[in-house]
C-alpha atoms as a PDB file:
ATOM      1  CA  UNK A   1     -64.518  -1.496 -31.402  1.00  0.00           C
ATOM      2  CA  UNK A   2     -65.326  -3.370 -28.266  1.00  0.00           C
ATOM      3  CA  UNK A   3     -65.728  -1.849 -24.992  1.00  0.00           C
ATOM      4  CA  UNK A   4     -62.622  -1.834 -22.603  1.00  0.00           C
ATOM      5  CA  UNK A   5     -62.963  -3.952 -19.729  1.00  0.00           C
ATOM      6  CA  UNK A   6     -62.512  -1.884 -17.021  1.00  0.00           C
ATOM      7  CA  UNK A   7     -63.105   1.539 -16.595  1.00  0.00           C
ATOM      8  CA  UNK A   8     -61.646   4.217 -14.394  1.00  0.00           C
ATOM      9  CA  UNK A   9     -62.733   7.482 -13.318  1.00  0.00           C
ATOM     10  CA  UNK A  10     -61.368  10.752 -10.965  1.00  0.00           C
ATOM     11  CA  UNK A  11     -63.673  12.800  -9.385  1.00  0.00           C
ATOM     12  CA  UNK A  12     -62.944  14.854  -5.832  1.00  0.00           C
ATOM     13  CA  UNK A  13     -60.453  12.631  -4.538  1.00  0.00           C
ATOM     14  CA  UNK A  14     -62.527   9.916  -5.328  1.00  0.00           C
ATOM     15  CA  UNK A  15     -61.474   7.209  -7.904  1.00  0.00           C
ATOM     16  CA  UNK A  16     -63.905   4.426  -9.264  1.00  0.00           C
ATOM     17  CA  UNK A  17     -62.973   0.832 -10.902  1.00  0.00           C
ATOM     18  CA  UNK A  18     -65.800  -0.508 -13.037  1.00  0.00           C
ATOM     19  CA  UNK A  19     -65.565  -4.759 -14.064  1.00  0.00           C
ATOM     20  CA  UNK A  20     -67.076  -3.381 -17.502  1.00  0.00           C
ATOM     21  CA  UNK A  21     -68.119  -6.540 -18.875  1.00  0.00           C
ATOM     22  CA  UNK A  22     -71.803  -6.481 -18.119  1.00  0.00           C
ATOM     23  CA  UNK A  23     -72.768  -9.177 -20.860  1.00  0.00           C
ATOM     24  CA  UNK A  24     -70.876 -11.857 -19.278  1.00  0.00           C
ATOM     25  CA  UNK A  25     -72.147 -10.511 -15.804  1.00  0.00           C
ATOM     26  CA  UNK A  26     -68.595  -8.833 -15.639  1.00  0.00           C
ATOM     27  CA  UNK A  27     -66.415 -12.703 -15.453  1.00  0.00           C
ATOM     28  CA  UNK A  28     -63.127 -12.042 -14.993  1.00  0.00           C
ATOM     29  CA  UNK A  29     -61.467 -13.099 -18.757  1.00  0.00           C
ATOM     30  CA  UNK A  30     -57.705 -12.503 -20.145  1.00  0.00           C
ATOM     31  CA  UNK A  31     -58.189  -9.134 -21.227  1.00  0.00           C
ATOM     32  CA  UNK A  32     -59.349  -8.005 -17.827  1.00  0.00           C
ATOM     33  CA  UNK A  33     -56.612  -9.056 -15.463  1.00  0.00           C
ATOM     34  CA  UNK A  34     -54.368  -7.021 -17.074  1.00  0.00           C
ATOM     35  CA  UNK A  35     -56.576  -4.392 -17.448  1.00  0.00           C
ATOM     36  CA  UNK A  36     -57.593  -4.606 -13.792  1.00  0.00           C
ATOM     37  CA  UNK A  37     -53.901  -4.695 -12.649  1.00  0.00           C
ATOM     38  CA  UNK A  38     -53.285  -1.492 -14.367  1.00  0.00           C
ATOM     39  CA  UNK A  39     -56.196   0.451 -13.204  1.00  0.00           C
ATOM     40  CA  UNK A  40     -55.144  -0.881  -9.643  1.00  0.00           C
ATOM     41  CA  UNK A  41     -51.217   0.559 -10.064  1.00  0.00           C
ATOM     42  CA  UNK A  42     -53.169   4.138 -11.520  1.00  0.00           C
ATOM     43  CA  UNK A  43     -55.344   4.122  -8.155  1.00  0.00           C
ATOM     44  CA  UNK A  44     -51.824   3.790  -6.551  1.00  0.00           C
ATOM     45  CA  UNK A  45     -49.847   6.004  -7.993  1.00  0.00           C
ATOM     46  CA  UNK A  46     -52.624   9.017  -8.485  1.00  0.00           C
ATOM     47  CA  UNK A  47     -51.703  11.655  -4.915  1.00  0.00           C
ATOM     48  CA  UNK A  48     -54.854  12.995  -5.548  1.00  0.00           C
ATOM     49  CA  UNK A  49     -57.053   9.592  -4.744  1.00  0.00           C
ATOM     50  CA  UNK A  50     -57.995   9.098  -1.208  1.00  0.00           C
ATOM     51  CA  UNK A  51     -59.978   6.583  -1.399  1.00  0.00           C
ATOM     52  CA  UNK A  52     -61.076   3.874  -4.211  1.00  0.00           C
ATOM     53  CA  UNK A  53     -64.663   2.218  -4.936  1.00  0.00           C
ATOM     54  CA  UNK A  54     -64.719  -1.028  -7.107  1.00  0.00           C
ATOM     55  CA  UNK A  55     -67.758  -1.976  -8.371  1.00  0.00           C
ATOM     56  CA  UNK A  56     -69.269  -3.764 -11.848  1.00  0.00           C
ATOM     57  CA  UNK A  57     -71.444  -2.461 -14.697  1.00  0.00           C
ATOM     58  CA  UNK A  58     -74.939  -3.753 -15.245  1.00  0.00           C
ATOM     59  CA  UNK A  59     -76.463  -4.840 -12.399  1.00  0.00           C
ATOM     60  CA  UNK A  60     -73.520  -7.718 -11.302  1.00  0.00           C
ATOM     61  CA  UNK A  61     -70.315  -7.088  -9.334  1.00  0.00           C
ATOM     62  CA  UNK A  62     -68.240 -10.081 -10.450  1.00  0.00           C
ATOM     63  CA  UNK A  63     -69.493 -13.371 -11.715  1.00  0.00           C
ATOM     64  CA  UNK A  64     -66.364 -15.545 -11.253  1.00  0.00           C
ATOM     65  CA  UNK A  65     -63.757 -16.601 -13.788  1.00  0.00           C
ATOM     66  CA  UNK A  66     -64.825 -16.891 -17.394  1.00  0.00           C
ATOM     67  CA  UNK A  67     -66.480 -20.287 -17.595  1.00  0.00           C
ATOM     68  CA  UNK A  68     -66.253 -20.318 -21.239  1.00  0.00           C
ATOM     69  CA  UNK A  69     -62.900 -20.380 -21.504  1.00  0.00           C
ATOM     70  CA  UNK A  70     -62.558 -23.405 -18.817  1.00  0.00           C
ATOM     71  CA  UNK A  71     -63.879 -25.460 -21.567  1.00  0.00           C
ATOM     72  CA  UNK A  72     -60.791 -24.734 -22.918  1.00  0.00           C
ATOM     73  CA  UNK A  73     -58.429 -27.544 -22.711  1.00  0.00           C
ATOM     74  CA  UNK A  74     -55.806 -26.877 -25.013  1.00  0.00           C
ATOM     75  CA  UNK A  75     -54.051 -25.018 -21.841  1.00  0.00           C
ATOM     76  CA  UNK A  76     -51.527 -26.905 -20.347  1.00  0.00           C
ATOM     77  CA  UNK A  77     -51.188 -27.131 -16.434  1.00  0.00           C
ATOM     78  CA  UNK A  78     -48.075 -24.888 -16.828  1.00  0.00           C
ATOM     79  CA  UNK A  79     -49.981 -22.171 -18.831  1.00  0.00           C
ATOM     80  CA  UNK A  80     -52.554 -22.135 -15.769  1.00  0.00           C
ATOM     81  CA  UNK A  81     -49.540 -21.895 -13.493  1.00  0.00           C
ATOM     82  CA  UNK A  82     -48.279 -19.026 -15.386  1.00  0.00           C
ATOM     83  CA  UNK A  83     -51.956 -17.384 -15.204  1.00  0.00           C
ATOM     84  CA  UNK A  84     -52.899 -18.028 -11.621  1.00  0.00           C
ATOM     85  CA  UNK A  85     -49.137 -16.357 -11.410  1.00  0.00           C
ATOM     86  CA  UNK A  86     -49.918 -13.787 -12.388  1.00  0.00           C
ATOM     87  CA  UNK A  87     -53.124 -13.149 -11.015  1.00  0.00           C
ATOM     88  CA  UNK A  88     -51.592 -13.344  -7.925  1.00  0.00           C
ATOM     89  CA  UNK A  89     -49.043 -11.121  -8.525  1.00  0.00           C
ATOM     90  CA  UNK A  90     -51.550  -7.768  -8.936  1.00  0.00           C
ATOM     91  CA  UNK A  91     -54.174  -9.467  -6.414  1.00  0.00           C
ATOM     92  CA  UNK A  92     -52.056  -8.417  -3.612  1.00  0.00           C
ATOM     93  CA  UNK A  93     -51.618  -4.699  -4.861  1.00  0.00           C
ATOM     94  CA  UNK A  94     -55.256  -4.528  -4.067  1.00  0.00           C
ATOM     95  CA  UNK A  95     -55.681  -6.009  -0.612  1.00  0.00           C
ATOM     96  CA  UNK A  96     -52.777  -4.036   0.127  1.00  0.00           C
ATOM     97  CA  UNK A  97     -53.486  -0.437  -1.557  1.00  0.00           C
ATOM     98  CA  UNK A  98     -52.433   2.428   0.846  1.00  0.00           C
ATOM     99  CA  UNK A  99     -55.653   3.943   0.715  1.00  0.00           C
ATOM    100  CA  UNK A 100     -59.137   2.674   1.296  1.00  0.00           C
ATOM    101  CA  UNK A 101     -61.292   0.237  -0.607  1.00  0.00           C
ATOM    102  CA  UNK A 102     -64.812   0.442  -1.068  1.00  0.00           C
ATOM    103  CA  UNK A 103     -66.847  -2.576  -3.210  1.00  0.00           C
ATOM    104  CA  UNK A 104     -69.702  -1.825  -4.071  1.00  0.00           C
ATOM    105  CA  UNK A 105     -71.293  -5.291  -4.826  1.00  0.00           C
ATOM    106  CA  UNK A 106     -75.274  -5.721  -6.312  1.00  0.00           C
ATOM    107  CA  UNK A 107     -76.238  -8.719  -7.658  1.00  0.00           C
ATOM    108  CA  UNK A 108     -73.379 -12.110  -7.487  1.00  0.00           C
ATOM    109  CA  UNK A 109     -70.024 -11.803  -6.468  1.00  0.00           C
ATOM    110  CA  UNK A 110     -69.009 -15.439  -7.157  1.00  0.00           C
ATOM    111  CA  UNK A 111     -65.636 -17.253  -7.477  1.00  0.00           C
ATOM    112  CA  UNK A 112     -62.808 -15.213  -8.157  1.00  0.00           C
ATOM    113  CA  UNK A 113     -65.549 -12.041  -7.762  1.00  0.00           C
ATOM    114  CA  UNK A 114     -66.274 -12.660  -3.598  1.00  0.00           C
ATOM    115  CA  UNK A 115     -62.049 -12.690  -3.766  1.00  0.00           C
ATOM    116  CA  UNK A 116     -62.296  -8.862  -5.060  1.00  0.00           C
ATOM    117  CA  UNK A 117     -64.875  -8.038  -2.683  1.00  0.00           C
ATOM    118  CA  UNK A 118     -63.317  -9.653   0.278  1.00  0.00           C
ATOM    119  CA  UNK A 119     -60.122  -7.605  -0.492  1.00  0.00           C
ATOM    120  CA  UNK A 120     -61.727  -4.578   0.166  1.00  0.00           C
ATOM    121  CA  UNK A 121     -61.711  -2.152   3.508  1.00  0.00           C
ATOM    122  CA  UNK A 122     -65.517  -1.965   3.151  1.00  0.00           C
ATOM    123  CA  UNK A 123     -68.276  -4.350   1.146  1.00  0.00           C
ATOM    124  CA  UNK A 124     -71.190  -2.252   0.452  1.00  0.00           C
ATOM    125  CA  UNK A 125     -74.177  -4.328  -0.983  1.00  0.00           C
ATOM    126  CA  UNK A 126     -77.556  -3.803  -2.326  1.00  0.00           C
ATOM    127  CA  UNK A 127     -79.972  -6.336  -1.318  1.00  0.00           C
ATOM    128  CA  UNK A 128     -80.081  -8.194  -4.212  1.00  0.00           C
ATOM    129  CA  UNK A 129     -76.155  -8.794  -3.814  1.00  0.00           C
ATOM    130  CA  UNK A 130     -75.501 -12.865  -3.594  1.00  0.00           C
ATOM    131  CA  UNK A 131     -71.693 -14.357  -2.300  1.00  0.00           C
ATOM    132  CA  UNK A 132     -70.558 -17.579  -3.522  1.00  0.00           C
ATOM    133  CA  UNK A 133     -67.610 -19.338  -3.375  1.00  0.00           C
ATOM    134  CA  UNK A 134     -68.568 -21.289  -5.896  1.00  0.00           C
ATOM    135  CA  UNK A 135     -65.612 -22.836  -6.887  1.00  0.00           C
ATOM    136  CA  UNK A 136     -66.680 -26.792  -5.502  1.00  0.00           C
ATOM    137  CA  UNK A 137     -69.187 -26.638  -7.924  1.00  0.00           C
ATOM    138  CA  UNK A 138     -66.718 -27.125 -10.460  1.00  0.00           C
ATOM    139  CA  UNK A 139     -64.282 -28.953  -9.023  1.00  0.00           C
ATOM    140  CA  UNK A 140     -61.890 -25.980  -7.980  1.00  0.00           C
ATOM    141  CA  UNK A 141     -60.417 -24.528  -5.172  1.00  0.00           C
ATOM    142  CA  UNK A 142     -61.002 -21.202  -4.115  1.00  0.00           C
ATOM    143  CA  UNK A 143     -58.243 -18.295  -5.506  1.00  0.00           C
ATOM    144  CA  UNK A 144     -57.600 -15.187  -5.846  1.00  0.00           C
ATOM    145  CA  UNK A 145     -56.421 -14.877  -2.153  1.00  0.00           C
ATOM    146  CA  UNK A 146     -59.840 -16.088  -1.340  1.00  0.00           C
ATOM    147  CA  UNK A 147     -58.612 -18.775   1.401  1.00  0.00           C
ATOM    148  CA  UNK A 148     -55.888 -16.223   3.025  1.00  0.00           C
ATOM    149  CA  UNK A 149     -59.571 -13.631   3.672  1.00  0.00           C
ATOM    150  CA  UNK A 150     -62.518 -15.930   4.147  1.00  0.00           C
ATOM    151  CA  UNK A 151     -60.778 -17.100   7.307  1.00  0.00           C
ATOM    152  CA  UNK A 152     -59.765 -14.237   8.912  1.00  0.00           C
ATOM    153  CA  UNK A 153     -63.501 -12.484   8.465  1.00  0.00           C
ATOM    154  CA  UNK A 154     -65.925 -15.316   9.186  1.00  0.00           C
ATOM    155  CA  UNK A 155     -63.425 -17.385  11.098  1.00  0.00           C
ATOM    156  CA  UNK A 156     -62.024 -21.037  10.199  1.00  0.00           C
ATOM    157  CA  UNK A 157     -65.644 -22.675  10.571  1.00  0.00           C
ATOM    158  CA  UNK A 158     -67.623 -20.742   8.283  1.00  0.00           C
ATOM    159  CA  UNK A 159     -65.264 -20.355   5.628  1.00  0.00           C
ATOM    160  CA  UNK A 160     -65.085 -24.269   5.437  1.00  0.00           C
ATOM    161  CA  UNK A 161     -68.561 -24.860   5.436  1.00  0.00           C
ATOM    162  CA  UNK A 162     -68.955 -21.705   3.216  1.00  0.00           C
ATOM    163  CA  UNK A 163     -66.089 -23.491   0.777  1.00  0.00           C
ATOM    164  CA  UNK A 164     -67.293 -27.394   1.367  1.00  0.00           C
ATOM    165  CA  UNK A 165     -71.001 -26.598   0.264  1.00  0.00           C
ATOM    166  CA  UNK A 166     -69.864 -23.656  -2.131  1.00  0.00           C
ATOM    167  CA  UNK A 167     -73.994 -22.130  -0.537  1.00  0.00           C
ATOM    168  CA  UNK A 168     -74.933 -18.581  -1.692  1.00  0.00           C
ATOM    169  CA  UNK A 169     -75.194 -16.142   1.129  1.00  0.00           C
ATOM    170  CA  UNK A 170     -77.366 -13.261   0.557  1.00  0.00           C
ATOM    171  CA  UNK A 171     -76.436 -10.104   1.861  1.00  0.00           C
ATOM    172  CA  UNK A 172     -78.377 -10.065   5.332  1.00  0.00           C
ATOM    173  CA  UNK A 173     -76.590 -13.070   6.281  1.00  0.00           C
ATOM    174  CA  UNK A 174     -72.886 -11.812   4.522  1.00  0.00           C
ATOM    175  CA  UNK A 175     -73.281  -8.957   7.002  1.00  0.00           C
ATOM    176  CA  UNK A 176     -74.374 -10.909  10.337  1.00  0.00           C
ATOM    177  CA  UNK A 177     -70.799 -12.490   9.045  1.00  0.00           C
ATOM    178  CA  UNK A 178     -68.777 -10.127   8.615  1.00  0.00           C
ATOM    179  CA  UNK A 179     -68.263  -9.758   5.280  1.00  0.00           C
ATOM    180  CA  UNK A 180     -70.898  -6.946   4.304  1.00  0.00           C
ATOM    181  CA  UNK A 181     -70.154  -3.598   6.004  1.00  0.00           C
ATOM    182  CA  UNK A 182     -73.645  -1.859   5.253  1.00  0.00           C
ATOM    183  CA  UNK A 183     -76.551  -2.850   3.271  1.00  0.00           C
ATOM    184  CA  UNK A 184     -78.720  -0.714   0.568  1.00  0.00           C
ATOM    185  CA  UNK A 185     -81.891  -0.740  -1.189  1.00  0.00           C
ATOM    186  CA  UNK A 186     -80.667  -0.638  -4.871  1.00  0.00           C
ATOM    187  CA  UNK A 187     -77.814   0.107  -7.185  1.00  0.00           C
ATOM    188  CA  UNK A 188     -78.744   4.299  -7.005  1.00  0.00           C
ATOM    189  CA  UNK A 189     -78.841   3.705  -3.208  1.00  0.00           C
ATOM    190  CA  UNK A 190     -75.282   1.435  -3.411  1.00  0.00           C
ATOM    191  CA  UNK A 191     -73.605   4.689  -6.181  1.00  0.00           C
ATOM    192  CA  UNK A 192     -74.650   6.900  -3.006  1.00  0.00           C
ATOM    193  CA  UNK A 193     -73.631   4.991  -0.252  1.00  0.00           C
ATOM    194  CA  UNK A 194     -70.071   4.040  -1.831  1.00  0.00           C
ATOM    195  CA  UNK A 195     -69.411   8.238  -2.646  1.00  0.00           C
ATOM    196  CA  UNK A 196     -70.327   9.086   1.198  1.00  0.00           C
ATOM    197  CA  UNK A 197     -68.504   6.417   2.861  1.00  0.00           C
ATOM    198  CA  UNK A 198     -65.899   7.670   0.682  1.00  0.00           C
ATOM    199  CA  UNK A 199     -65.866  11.634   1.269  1.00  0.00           C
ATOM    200  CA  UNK A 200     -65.536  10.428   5.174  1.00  0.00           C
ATOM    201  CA  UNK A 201     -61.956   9.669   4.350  1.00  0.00           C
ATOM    202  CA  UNK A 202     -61.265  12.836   2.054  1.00  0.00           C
ATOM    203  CA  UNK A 203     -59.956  15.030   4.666  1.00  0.00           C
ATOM    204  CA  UNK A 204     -58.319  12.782   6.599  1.00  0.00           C
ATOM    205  CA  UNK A 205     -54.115  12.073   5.940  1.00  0.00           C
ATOM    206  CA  UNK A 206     -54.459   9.620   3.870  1.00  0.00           C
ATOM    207  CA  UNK A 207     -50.904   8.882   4.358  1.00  0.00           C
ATOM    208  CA  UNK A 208     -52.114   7.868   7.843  1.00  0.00           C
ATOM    209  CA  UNK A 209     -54.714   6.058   6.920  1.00  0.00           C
ATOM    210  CA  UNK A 210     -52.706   4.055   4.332  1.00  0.00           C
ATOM    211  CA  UNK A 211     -49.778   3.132   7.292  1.00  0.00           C
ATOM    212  CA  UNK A 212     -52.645   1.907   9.466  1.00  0.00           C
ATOM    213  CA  UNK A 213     -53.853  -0.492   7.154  1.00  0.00           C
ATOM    214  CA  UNK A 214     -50.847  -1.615   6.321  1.00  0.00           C
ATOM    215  CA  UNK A 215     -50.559  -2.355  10.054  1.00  0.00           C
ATOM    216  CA  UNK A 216     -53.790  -3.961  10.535  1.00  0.00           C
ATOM    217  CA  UNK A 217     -53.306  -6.186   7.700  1.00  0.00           C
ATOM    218  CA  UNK A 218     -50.075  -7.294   9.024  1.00  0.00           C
ATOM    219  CA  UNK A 219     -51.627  -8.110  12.540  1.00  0.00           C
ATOM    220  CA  UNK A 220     -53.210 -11.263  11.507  1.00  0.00           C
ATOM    221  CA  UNK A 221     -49.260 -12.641  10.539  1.00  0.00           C
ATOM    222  CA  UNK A 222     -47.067 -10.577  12.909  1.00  0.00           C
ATOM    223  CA  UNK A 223     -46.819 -10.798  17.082  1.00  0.00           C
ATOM    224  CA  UNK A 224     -47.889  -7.863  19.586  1.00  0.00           C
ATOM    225  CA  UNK A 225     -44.185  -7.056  19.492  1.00  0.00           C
ATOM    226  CA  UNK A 226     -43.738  -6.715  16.273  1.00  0.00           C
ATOM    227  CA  UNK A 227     -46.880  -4.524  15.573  1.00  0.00           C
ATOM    228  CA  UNK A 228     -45.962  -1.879  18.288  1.00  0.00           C
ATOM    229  CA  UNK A 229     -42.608  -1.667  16.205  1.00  0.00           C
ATOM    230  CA  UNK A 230     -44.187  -0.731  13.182  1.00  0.00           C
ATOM    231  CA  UNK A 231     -46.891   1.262  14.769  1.00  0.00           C
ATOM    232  CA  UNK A 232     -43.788   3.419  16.492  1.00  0.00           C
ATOM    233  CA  UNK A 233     -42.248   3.717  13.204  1.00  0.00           C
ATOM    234  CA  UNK A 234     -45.421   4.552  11.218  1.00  0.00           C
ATOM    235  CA  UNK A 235     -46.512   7.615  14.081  1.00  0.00           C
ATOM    236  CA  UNK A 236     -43.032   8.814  13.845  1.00  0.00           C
ATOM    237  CA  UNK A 237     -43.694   9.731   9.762  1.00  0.00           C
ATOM    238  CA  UNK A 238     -46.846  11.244  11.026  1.00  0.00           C
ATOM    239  CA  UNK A 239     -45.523  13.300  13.887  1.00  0.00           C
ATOM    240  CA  UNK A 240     -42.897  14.494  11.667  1.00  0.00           C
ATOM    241  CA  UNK A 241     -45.481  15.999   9.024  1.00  0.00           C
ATOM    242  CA  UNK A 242     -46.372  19.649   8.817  1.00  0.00           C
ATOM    243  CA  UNK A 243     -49.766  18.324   8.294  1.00  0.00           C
ATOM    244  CA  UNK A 244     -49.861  16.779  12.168  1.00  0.00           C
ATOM    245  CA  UNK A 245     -49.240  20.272  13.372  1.00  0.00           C
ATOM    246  CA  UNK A 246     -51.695  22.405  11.692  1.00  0.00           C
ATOM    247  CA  UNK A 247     -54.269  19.449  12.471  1.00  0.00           C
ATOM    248  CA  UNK A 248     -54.044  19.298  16.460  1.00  0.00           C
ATOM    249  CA  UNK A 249     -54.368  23.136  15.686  1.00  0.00           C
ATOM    250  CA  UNK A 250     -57.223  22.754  14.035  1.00  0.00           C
ATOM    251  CA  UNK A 251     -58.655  19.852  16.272  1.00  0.00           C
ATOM    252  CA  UNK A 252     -58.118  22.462  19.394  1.00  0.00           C
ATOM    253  CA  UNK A 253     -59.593  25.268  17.883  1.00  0.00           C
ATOM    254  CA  UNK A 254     -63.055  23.287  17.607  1.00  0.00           C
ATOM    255  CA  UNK A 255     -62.488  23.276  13.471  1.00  0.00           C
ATOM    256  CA  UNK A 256     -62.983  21.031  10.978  1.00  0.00           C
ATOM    257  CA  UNK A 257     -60.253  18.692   9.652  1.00  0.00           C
ATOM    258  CA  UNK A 258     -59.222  19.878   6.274  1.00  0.00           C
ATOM    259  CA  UNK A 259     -56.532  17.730   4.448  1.00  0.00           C
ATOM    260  CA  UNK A 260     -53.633  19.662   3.071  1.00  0.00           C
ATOM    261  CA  UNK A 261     -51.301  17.623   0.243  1.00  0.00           C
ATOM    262  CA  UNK A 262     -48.486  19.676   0.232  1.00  0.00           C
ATOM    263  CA  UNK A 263     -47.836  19.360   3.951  1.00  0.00           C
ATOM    264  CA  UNK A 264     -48.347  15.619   4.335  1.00  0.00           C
ATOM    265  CA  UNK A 265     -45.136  14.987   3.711  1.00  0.00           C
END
């Protein structure tokens, strides 16, 4: 029985997406999108996750799509309509999860793989990491969501140069652009790194935190206007929580913040 190709874990408020398909240096095939979509909606719909790290198994993040089956050309152009489709229907569930996103990238994160990095809050990388988007080199065009993000983190520029010469950036120069939040020796360092960036966020609201994101992400599309109306609507659902009160409590007492579920709503 083959290995599934993702795996997800629970631990502390802390859940964990592994691209478990180390032998193909984790290439997003068939049987992964669907697996990835659903690990995604479980991320979602678990109250007890405040925050999410996505990272690969053996030493690679993501390599890209699944070159071997490219060489398939019994598909028909309609068939990779229907699968870009559908990649792109779950693809947004990620860039757009009400809580926050950590990758934790070592070694490549190629093709569709710099897409799943790029949608996170945070890249973490080990030095080792490589970005690609490698897609020129076989006559493609970035996906994934890839052309929506590159933009609006390294600017219109660089993410044409970075597309027109499909270079690999290593992970000094990914975070002079942007696109690496912190850097790490090696994959124990990156595990580390990943679990204390997330317990920063665990007693937060992360009802809060999840209505701020969805605000930020809708600044690059939406006028001033339009974000002061949401951000008036949004602290409105937070001022009305029990939570809010017993937090400026706590924040005027000198104490600690200390997340309570039951009162966050």
């Amino acid at each position: 029985m083959s290995a599934p190709p993702v795996l997800t874990s629970v631990q502390d408020g802390i859940g964990t997406i592994t691209l478990n398909r180390p032998e193909a240096r984790n290439a997003l095939n068939q049987a992964m999108r669907p697996a990835l979509a659903a690990a995604i909606a479980q991320m979602r719909d678990d109250a007890q996750v405040h925050a999410v790290i996505l990272t690969g198994a053996g030493g690679a993040f993501c390599s890209g799509g699944d070159i071997s089956a490219m060489l398939d050309t019994s598909r028909t152009g309609l068939a990779f309509r229907k699968g870009m489709r559908e990649l792109h229907q779950w693809f947004p569930e990620l860039v757009n999860l009400e809580k926050p996103v950590i990758a934790a990238v070592d070694g490549p994160a190629f093709g569709a793989g710099l897409s799943l990095a790029l949608a996170a809050d945070f890249v973490l990388a080990t030095r080792r990491a490589k970005f690609c988007a490698v897609f020129g080199r076989i006559g493609l065009i970035p996906d994934l969501g890839a052309m929506h993000l590159l933009p609006r983190i390294v600017g219109q520029q660089k993410a044409k140069e970075l597309v027109f010469t499909a270079r690999t950036v290593d992970a000094e120069e990914a975070k002079q652009l942007g696109m690496v939040f912190d850097i790490v020796d090696d994959a124990t360092a990156l595990t580390e790194a990943a679990l204390a960036l997330a317990r920063r966020f665990g007693e937060a609201s992360t009802a809060a935190i999840g209505m701020a994101k969805t605000i930020m992400n809708q600044s690059f599309e939406s006028d001033a206007r339009t974000i002061a109306e949401l951000e008036s609507y949004a602290q409105s659902v937070c001022r009305g929580s029990a939570y809010h009160q017993e937090a400026v409590q706590r924040f005027k007492d000198k104490q600690p913040m200390r997340f309570d579920w039951d009162k966050s709503k």
